[in-house]
C-alpha atoms as a PDB file:
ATOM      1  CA  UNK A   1       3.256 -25.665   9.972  1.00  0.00           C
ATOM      2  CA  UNK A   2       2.615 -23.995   6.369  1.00  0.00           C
ATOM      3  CA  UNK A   3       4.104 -25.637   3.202  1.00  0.00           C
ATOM      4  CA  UNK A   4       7.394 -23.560   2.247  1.00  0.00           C
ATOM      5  CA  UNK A   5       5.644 -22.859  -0.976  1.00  0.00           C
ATOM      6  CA  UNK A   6       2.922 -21.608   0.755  1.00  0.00           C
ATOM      7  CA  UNK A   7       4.836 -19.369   2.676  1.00  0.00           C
ATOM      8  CA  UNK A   8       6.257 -18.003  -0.772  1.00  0.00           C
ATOM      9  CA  UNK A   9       3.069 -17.414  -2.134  1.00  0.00           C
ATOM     10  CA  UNK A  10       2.040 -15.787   1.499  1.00  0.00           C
ATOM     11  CA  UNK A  11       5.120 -13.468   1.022  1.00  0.00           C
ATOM     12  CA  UNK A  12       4.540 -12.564  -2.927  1.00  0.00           C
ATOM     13  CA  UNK A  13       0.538 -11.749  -2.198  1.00  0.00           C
ATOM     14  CA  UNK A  14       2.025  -9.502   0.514  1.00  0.00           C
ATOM     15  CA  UNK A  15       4.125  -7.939  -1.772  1.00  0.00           C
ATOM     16  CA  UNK A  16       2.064  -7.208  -3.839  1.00  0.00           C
ATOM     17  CA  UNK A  17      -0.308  -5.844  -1.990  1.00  0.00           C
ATOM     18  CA  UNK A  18       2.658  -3.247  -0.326  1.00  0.00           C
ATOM     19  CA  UNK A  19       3.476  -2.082  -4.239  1.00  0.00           C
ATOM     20  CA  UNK A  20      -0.245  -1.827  -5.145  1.00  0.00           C
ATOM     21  CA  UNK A  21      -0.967   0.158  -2.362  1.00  0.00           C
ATOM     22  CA  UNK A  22       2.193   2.659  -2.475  1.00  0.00           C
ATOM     23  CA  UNK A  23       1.658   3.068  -6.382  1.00  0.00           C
ATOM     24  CA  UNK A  24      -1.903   3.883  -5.671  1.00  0.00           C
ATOM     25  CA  UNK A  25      -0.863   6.272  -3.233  1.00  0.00           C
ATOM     26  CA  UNK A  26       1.824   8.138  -4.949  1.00  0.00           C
ATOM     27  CA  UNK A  27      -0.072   8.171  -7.746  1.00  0.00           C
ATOM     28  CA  UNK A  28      -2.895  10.071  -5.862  1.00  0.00           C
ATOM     29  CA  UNK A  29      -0.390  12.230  -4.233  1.00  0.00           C
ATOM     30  CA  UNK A  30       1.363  13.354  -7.797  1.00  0.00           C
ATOM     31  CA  UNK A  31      -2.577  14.407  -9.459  1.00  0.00           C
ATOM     32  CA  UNK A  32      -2.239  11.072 -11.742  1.00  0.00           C
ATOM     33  CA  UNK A  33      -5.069   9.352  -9.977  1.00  0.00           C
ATOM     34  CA  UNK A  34      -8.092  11.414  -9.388  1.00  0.00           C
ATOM     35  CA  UNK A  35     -11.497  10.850  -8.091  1.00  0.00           C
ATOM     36  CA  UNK A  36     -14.055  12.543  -9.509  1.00  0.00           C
ATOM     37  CA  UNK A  37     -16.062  14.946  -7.644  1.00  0.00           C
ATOM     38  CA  UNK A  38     -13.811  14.965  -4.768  1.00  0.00           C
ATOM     39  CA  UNK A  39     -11.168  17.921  -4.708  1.00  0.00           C
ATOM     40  CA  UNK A  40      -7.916  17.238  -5.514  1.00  0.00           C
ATOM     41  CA  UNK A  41      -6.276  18.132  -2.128  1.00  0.00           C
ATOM     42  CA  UNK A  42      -8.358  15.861  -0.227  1.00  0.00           C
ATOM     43  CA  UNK A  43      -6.905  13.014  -2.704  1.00  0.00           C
ATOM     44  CA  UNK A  44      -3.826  14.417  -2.346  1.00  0.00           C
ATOM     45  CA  UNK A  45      -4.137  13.510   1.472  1.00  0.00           C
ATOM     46  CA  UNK A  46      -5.950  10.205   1.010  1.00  0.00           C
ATOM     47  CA  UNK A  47      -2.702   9.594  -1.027  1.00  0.00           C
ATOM     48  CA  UNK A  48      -0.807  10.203   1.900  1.00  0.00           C
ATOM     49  CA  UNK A  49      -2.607   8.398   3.949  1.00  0.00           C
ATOM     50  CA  UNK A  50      -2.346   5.355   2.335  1.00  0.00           C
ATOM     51  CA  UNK A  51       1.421   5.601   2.027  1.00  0.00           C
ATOM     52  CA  UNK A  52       2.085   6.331   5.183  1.00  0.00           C
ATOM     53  CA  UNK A  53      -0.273   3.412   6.964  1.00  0.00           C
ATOM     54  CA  UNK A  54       0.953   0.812   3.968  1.00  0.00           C
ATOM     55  CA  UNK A  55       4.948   2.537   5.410  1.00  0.00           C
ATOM     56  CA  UNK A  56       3.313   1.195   9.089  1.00  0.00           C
ATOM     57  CA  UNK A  57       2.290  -1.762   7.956  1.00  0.00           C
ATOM     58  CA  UNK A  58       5.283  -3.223   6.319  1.00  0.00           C
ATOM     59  CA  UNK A  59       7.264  -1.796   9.506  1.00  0.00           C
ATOM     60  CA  UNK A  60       5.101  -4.167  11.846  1.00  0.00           C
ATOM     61  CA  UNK A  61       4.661  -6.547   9.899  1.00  0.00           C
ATOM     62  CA  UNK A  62       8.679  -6.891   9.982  1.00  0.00           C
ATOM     63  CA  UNK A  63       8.826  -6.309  13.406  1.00  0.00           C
ATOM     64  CA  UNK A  64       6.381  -9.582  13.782  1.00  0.00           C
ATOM     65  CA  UNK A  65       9.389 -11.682  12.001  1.00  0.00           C
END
């Protein structure tokens, strides 16, 4: 069995990861994040893409609680 302040550490890693990767996203979405050479609505959709899987992700991952 983990150490409780392992766990916390587990959880705040996670968390950090989830706001990372929907600030990434969003930011690709909105035109604030670009990558060069690539047109901007196919970031646009990578942006939504990686909002909506990180969305799945936190909804399993809750679901595995």
């Amino acid at each position: 069995m983990a150490k409780k302040g392992s766990q916390i550490l587990n959880f705040v890693a996670w968390l950090t990861g989830v706001l990372v990767s929907l600030a990434v996203g969003f930011a690709m979405i909105d035109g604030v994040l670009m990558i060069r050479w690539i047109p901007t609505v196919v970031t646009m959709l990578a942006g939504w893409i990686v909002v909506i899987t990180t969305v799945i992700g936190v909804v399993l991952a809750l679901m595995n609680q």
